[in-house]
N, C-alpha and C. Protein backbone atom coordinates (compact mmCIF):
# COMPACT_ATOMS: atom_id res chain seq x y z
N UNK A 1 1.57 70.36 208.32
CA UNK A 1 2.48 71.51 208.25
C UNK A 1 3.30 71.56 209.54
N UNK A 2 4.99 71.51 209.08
CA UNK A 2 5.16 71.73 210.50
C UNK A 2 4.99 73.17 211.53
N UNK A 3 5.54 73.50 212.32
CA UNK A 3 5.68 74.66 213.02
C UNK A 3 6.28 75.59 212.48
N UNK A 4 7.39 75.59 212.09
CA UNK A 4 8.03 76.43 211.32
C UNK A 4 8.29 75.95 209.75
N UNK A 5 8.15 76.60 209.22
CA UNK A 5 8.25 75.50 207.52
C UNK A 5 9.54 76.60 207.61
N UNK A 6 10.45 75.95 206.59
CA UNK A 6 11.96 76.94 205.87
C UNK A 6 11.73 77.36 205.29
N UNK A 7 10.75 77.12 204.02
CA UNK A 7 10.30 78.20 202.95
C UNK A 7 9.13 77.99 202.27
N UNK A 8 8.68 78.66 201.41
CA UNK A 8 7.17 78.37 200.69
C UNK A 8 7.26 77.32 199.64
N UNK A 9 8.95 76.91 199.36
CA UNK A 9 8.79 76.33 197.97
C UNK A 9 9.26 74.23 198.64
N UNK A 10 9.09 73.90 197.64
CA UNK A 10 9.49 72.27 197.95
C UNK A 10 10.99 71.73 197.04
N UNK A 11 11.77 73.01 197.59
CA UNK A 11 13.02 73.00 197.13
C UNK A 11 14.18 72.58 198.35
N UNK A 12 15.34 71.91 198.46
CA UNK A 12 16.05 72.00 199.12
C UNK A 12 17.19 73.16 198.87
N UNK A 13 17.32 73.69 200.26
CA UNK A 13 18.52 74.65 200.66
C UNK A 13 19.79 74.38 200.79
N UNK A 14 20.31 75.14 199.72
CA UNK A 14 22.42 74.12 200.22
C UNK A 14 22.86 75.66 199.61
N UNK A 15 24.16 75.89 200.30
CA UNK A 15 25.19 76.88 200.11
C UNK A 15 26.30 76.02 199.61
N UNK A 16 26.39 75.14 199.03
CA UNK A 16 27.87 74.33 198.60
C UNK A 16 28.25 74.83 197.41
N UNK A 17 29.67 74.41 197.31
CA UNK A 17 30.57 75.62 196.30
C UNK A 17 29.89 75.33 195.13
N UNK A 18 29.22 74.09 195.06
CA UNK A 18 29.01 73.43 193.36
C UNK A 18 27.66 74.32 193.23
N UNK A 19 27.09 74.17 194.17
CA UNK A 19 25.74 74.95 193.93
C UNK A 19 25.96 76.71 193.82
N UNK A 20 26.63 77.25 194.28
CA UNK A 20 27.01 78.51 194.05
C UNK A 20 27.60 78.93 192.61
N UNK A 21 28.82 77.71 192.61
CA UNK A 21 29.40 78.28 191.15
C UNK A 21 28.19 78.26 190.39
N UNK A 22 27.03 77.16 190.25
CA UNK A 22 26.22 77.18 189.54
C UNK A 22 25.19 78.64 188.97
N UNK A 23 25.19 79.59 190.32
CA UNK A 23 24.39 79.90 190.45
C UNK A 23 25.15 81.36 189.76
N UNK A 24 26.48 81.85 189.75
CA UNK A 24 27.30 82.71 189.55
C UNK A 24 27.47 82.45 187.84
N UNK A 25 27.15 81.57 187.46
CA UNK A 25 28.06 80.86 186.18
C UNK A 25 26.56 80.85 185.20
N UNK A 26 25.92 80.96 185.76
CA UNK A 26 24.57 80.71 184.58
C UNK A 26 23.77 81.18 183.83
N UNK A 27 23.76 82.42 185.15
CA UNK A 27 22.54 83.80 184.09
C UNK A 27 23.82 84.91 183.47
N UNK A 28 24.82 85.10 183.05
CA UNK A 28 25.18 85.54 182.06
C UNK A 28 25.30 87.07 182.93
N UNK A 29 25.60 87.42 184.17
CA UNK A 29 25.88 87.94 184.95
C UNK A 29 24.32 88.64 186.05
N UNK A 30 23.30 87.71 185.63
CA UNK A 30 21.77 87.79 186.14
C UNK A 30 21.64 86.80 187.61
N UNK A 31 21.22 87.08 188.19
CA UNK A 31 21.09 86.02 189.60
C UNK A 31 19.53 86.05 189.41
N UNK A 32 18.75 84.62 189.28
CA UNK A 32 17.76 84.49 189.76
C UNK A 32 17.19 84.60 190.84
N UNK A 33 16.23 84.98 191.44
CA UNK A 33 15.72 84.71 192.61
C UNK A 33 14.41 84.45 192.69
N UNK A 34 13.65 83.55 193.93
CA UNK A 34 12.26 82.88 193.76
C UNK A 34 11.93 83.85 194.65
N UNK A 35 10.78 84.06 194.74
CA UNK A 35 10.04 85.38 195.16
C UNK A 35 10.55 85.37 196.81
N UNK A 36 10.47 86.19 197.53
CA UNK A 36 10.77 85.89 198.77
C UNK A 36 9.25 86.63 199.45
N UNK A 37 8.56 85.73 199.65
CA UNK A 37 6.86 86.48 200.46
C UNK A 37 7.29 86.80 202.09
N UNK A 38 6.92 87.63 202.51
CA UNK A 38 7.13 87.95 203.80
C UNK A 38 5.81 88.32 204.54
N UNK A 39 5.79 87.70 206.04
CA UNK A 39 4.11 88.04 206.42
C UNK A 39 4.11 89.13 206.93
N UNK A 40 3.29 89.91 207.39
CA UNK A 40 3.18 90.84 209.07
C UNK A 40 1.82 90.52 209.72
N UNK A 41 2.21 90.48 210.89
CA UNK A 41 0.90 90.06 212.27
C UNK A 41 0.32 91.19 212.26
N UNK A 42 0.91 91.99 211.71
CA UNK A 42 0.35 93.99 212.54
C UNK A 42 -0.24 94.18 210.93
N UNK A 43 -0.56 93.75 209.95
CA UNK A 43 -1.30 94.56 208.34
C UNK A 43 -1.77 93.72 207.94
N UNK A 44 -3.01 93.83 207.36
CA UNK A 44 -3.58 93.16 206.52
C UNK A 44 -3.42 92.69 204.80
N UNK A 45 -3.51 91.91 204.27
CA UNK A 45 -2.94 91.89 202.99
C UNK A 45 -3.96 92.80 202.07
N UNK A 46 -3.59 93.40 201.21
CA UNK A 46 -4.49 94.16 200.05
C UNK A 46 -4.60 93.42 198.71
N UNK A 47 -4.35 91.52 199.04
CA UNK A 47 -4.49 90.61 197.95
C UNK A 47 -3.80 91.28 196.34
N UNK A 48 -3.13 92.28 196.18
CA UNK A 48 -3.03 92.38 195.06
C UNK A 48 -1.71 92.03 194.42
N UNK A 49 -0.97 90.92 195.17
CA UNK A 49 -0.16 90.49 194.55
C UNK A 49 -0.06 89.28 193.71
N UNK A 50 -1.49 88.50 193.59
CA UNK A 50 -2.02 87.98 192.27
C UNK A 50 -1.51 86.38 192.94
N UNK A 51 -1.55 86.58 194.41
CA UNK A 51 -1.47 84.88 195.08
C UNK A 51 -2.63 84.26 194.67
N UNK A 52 -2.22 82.99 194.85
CA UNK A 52 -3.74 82.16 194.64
C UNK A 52 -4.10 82.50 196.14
N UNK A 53 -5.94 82.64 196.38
CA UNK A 53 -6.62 82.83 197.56
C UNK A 53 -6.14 82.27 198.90
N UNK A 54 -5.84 81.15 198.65
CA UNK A 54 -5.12 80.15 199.70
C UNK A 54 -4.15 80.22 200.51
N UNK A 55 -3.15 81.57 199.19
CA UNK A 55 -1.91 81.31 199.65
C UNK A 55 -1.24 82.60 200.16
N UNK A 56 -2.28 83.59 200.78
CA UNK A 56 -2.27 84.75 201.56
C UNK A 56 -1.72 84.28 202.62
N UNK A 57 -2.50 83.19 203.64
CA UNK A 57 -2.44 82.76 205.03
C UNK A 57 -1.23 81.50 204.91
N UNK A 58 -0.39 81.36 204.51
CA UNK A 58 0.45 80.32 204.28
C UNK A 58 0.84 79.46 206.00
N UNK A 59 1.16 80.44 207.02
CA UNK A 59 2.00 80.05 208.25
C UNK A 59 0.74 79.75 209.61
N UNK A 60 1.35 79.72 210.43
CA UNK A 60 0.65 79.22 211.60
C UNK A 60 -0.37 80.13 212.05
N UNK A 61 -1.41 80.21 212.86
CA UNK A 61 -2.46 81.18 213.26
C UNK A 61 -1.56 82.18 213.82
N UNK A 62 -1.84 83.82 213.80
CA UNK A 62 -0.90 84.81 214.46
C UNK A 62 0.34 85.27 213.99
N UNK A 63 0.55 84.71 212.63
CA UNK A 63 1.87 84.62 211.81
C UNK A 63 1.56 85.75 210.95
N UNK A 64 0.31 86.45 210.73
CA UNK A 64 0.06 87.42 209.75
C UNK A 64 -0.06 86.81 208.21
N UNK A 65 -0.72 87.77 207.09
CA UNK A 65 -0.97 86.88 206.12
C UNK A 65 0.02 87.74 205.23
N UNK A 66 0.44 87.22 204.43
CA UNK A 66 1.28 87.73 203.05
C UNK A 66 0.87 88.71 202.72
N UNK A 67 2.00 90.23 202.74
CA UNK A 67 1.74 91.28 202.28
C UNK A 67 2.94 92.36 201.84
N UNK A 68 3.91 91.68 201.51
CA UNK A 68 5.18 92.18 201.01
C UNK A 68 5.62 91.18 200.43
N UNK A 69 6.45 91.86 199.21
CA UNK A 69 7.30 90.69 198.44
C UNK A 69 8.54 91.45 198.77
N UNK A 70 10.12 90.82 198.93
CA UNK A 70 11.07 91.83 199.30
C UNK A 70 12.05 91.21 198.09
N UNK A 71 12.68 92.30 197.66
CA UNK A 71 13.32 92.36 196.56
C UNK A 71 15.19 92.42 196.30
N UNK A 72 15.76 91.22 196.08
CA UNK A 72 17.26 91.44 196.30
C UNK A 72 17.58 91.37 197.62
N UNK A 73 16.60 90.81 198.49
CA UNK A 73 17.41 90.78 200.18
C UNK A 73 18.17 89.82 200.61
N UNK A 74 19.39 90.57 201.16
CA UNK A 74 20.64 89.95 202.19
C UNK A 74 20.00 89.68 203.50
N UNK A 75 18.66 90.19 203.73
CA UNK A 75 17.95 90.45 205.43
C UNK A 75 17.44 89.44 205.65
N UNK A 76 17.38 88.77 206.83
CA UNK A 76 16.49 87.55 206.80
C UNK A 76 15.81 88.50 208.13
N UNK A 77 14.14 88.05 207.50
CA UNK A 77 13.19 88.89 208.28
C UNK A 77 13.22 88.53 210.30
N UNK A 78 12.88 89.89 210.82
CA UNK A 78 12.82 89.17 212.68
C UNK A 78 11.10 89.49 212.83
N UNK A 79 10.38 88.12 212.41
CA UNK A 79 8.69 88.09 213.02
C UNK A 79 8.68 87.98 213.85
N UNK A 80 9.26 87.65 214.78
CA UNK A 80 8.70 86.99 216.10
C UNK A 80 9.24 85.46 216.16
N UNK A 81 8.34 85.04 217.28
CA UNK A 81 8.19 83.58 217.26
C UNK A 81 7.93 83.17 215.88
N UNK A 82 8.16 81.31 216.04
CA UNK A 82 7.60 81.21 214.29
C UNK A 82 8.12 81.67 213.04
N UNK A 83 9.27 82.50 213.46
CA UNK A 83 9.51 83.05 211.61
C UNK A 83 10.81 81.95 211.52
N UNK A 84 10.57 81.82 210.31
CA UNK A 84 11.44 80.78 209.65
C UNK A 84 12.56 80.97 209.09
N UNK A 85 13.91 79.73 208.70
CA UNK A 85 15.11 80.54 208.85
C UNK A 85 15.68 81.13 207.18
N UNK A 86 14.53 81.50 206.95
CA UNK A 86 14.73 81.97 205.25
C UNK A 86 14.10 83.27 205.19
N UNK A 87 13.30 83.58 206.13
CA UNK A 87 11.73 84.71 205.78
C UNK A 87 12.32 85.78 205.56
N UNK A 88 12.11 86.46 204.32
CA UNK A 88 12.38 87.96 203.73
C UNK A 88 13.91 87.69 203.49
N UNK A 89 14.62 86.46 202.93
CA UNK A 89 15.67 86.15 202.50
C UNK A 89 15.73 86.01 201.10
N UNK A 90 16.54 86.64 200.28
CA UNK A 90 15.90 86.06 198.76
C UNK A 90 17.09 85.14 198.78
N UNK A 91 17.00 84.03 197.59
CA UNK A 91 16.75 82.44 197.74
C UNK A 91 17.45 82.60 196.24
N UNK A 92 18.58 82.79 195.63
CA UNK A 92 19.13 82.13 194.59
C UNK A 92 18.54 80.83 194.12
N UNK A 93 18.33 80.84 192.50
CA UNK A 93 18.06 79.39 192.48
C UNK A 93 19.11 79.19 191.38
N UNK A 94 19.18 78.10 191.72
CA UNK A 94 20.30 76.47 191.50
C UNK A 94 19.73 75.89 190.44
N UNK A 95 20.02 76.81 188.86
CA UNK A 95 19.76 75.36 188.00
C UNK A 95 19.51 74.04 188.11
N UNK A 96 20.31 73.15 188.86
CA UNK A 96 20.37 72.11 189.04
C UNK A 96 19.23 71.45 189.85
N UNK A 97 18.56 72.35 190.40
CA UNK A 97 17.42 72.32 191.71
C UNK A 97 17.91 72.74 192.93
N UNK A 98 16.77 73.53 193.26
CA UNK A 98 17.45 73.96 195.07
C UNK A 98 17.52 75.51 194.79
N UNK A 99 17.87 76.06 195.86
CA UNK A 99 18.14 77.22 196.33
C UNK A 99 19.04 77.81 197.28
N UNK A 100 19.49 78.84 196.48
CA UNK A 100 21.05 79.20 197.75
C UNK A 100 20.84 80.83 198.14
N UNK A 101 20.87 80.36 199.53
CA UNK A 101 20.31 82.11 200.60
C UNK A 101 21.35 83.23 199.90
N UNK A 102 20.68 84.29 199.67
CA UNK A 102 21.75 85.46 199.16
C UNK A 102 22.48 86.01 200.19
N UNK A 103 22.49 86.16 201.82
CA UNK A 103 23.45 86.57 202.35
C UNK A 103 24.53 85.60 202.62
N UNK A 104 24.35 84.16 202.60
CA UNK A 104 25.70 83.19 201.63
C UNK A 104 26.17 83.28 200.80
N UNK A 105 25.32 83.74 199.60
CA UNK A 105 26.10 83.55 198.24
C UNK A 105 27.34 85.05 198.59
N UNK A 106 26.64 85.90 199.25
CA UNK A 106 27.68 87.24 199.29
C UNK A 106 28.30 86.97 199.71
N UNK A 107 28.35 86.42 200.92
CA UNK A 107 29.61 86.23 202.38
C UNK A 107 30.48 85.07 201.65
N UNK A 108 30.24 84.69 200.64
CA UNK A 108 31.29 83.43 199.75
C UNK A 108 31.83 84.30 198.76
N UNK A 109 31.34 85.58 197.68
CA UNK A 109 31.64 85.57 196.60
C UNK A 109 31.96 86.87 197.05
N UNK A 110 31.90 87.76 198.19
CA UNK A 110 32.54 88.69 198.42
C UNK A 110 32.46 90.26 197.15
N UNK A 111 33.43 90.81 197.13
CA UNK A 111 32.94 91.62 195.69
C UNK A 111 32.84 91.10 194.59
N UNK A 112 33.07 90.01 193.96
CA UNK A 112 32.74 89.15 192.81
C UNK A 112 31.40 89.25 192.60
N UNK A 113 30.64 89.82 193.92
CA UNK A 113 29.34 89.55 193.61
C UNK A 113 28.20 91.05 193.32
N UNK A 114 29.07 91.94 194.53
CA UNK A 114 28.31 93.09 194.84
C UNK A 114 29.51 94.32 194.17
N UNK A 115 30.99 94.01 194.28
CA UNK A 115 31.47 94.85 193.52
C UNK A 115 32.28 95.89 194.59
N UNK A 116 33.76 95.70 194.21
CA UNK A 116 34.23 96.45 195.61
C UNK A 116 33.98 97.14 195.80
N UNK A 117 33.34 98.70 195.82
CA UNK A 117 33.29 99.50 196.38
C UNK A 117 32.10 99.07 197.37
N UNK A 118 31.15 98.64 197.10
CA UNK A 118 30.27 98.06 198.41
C UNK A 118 30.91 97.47 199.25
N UNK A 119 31.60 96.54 199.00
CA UNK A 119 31.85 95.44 199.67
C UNK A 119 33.41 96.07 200.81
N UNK A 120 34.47 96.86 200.14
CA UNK A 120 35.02 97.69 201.21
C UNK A 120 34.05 97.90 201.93
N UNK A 121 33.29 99.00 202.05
CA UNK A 121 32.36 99.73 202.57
C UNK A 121 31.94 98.82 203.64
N UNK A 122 31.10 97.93 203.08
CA UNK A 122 29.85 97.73 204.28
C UNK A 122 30.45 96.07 204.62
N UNK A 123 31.26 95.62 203.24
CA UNK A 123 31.00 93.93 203.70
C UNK A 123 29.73 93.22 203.49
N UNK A 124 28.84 93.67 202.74
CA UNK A 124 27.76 92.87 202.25
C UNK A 124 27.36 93.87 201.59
N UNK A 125 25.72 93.13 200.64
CA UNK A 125 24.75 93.81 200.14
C UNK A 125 23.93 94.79 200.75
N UNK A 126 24.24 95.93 200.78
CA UNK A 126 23.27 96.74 201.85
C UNK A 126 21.83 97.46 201.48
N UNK A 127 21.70 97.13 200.47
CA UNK A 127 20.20 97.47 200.27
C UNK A 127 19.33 96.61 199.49
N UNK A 128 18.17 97.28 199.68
CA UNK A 128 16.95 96.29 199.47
C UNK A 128 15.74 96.99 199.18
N UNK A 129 14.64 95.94 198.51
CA UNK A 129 13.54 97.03 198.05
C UNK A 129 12.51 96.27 198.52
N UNK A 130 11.18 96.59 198.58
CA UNK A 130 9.83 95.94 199.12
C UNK A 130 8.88 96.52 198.54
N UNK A 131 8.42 95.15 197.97
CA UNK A 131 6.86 95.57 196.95
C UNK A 131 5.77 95.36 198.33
N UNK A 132 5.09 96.35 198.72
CA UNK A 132 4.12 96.97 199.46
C UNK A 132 2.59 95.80 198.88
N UNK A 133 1.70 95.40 199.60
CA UNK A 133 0.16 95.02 199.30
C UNK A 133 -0.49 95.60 200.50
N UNK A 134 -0.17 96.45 201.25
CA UNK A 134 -1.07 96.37 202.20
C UNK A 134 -2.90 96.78 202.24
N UNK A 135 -3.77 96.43 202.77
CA UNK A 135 -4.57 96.82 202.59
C UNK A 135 -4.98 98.27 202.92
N UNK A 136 -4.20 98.61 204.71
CA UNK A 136 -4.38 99.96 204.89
C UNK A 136 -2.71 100.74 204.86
N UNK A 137 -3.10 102.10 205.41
CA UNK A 137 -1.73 102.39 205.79
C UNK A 137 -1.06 101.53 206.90
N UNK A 138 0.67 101.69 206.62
CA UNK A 138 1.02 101.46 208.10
C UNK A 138 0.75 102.07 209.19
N UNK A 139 0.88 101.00 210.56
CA UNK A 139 1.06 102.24 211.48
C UNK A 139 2.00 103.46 211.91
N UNK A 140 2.06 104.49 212.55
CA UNK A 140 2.76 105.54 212.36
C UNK A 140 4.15 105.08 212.88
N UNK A 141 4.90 105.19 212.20
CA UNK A 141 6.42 104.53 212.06
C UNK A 141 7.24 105.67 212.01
N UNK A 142 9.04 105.55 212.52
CA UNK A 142 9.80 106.27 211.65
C UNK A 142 11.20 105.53 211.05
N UNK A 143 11.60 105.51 209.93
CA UNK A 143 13.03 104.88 209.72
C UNK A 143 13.86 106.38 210.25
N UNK A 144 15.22 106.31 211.20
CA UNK A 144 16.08 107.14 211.61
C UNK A 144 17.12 107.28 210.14
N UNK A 145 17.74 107.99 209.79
CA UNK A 145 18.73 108.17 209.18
C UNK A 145 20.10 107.56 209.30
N UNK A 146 21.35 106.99 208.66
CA UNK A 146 21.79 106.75 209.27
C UNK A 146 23.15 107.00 210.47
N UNK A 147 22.87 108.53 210.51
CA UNK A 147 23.36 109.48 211.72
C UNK A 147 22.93 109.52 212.95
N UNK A 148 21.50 109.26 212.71
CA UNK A 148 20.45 109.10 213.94
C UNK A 148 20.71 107.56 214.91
N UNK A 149 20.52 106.59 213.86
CA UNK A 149 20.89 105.46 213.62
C UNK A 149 22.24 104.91 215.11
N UNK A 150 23.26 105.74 214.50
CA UNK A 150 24.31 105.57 214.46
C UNK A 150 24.25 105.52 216.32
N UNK A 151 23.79 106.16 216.53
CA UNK A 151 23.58 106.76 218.07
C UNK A 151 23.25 105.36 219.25
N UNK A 152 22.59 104.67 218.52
CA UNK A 152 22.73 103.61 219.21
C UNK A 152 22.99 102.60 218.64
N UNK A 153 24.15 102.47 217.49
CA UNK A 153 24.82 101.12 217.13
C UNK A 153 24.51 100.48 216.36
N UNK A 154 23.19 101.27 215.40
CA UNK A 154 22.31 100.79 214.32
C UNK A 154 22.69 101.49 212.86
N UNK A 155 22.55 100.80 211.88
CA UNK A 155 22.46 101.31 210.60
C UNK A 155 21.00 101.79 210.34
N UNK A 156 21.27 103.08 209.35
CA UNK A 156 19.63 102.82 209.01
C UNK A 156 19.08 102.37 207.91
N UNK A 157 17.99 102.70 207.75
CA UNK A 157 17.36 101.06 206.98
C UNK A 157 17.40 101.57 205.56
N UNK A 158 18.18 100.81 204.67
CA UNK A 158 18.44 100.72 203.30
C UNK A 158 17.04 100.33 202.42
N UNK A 159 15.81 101.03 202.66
CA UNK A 159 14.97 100.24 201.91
C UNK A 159 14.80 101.16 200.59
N UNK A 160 13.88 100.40 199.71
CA UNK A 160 13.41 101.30 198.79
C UNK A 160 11.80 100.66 199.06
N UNK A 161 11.04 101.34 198.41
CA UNK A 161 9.19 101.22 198.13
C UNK A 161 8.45 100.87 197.70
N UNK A 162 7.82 99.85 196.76
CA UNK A 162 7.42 99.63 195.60
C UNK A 162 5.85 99.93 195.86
N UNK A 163 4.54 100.11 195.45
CA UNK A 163 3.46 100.32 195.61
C UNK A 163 2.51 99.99 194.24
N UNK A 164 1.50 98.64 194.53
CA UNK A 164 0.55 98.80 192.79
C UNK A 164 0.17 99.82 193.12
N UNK A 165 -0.11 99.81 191.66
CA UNK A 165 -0.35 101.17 190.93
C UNK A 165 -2.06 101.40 191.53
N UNK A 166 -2.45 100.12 192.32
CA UNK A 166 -4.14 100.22 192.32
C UNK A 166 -4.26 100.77 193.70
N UNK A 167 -2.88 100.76 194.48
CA UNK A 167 -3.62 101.46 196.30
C UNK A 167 -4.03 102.65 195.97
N UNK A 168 -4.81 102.84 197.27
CA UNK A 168 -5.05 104.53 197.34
C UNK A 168 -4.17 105.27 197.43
N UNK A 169 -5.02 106.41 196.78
CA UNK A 169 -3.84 107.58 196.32
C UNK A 169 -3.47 108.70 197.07
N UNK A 170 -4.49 108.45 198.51
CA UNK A 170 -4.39 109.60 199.48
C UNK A 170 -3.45 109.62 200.19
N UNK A 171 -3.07 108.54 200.43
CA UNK A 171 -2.01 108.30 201.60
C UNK A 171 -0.23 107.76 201.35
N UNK A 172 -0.56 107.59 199.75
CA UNK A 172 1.04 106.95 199.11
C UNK A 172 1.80 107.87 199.15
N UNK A 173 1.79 109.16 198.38
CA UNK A 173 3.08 110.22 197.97
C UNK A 173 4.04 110.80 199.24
N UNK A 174 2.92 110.96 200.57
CA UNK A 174 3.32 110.85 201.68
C UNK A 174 3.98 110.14 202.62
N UNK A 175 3.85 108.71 202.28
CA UNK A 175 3.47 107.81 202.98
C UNK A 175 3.02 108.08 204.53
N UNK A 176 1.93 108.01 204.25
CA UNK A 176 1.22 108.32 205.64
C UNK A 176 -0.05 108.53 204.72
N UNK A 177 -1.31 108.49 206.05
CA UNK A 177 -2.62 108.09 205.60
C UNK A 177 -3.22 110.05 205.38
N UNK A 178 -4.24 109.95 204.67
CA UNK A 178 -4.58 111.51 204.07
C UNK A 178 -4.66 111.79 205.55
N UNK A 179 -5.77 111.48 206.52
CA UNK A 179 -6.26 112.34 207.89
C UNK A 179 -5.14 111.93 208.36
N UNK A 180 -3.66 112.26 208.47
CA UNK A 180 -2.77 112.23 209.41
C UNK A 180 -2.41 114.37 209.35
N UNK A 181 -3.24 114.88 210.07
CA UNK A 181 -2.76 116.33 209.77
C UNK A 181 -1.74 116.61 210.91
N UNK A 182 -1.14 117.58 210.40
CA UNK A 182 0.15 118.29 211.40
C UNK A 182 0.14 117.53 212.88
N UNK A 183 -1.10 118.31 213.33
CA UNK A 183 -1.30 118.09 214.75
C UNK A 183 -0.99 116.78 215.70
N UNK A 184 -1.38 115.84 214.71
CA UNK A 184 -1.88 114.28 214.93
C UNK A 184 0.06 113.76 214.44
N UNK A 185 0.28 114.73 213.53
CA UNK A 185 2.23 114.27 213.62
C UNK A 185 3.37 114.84 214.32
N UNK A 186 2.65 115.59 215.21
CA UNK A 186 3.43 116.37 216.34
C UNK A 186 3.01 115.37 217.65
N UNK A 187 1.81 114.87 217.78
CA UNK A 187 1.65 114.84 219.02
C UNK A 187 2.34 113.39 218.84
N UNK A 188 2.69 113.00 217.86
CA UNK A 188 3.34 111.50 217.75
C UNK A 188 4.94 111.84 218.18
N UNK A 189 5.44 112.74 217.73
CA UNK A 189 6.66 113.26 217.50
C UNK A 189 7.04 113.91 218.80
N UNK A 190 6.04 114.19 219.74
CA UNK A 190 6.09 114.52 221.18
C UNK A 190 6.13 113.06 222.24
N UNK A 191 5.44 112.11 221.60
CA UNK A 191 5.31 111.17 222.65
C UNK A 191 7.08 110.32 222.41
N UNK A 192 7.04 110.47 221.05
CA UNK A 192 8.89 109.73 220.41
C UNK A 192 9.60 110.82 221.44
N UNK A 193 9.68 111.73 221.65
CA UNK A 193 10.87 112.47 222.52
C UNK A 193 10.79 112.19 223.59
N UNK A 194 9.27 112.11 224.63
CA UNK A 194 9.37 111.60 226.09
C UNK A 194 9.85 110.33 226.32
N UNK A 195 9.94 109.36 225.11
CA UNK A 195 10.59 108.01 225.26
C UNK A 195 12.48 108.66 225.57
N UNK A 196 12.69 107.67 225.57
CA UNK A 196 14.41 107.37 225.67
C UNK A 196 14.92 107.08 224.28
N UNK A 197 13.89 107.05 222.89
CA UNK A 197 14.43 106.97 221.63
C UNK A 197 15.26 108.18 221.12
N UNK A 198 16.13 107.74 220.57
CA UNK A 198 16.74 109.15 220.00
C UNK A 198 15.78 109.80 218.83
N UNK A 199 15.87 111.09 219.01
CA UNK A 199 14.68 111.53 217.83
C UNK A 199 15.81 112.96 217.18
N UNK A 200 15.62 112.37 215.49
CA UNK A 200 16.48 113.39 214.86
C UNK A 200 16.22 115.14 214.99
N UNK A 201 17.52 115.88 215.07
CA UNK A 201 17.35 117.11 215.84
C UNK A 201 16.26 118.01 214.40
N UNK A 202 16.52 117.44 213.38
CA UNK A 202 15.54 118.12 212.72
C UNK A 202 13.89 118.46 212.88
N UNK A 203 13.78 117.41 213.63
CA UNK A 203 11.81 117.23 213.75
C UNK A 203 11.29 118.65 214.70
């Protein structure tokens, strides 16, 4: 295995026009895509995305094991060291064989692909969804809005959620874990303000 592998599959990667038209021209206005697995170092997997056993731990020691599938992404994931130049990219596939990165196929097919009013707007695909396995909750996180966002030069994060139907039920509707009470989300929400992060005036 090398150090960085490009992707999980034993497909070659090309953005060429032939492979694109292919890819625009085939599903009858449907874009395939091959799963895009994404790791994290910081969560454990909750196996229930029906991998073979093996193929949880795919990457190098410290790479984290498979625990999101991401859905329709223009994003190519930032792990760290080690992440590869596809990770949390979804991967058009190429009748012909192969696979073509979706923030190429956009940046080529422009609104042909996403449809002008996005594409005025933002200039790409701006959102995205993520099927969730984790075993526990995350850690205590916040996505900013994108007003909050804005404050220091950032968009905010276009995601959507997906969750099996088999995690626990204490901590999903919330997202956040059941024993996270008030107290324990203030004193989080106190330590975010003594930082230098911007923290929305609502909290």
């Amino acid at each position: 295995m090398s150090e960085v592998e490009e992707t999980l599959f034993d497909l070659p990667v090309t953005s060429s026009r032939a492979a694109i038209d292919r890819v625009m021209n085939n599903g009858g206005g449907v874009i395939r895509f091959a799963p895009a697995w994404v790791p994290r170092a910081f969560c454990t997997p909750g196996r229930r995305l029906r991998l073979h056993p093996d193929d949880y731990y795919p990457f190098a020691k410290g790479r984290g094991g498979i625990d999101e599938r991401w859905l329709g992404s223009s994003i190519r994931a930032d792990n760290g060291p080690g992440t590869g130049p596809y990770e949390g990219l979804s991967l058009a596939v190429d009748p012909d064989g192969g696979l073509v990165p979706f923030d190429e196929l956009v940046a080529e097919e422009k609104a042909g692909i996403v449809g002008a009013r996005l594409w005025d707007r933002y200039q790409k695909w701006s959102a995205y969804s993520k099927f969730y396995d984790n075993l526990l909750p995350l850690p205590f996180h916040m996505h900013p809005m994108d007003q909050h966002a804005a404050l220091v030069g950032k968009a905010g994060k276009p995601e959507a959620y997906y969750y099996a139907l088999t995690c626990p039920t204490d901590w999903l509707p919330r997202g956040i874990e059941g024993r996270a009470c008030s107290g324990r989300l203030r004193s989080c929400r106190d330590r975010i303000r003594r930082s230098s992060a911007p923290v929305p005036s609502h909290w």
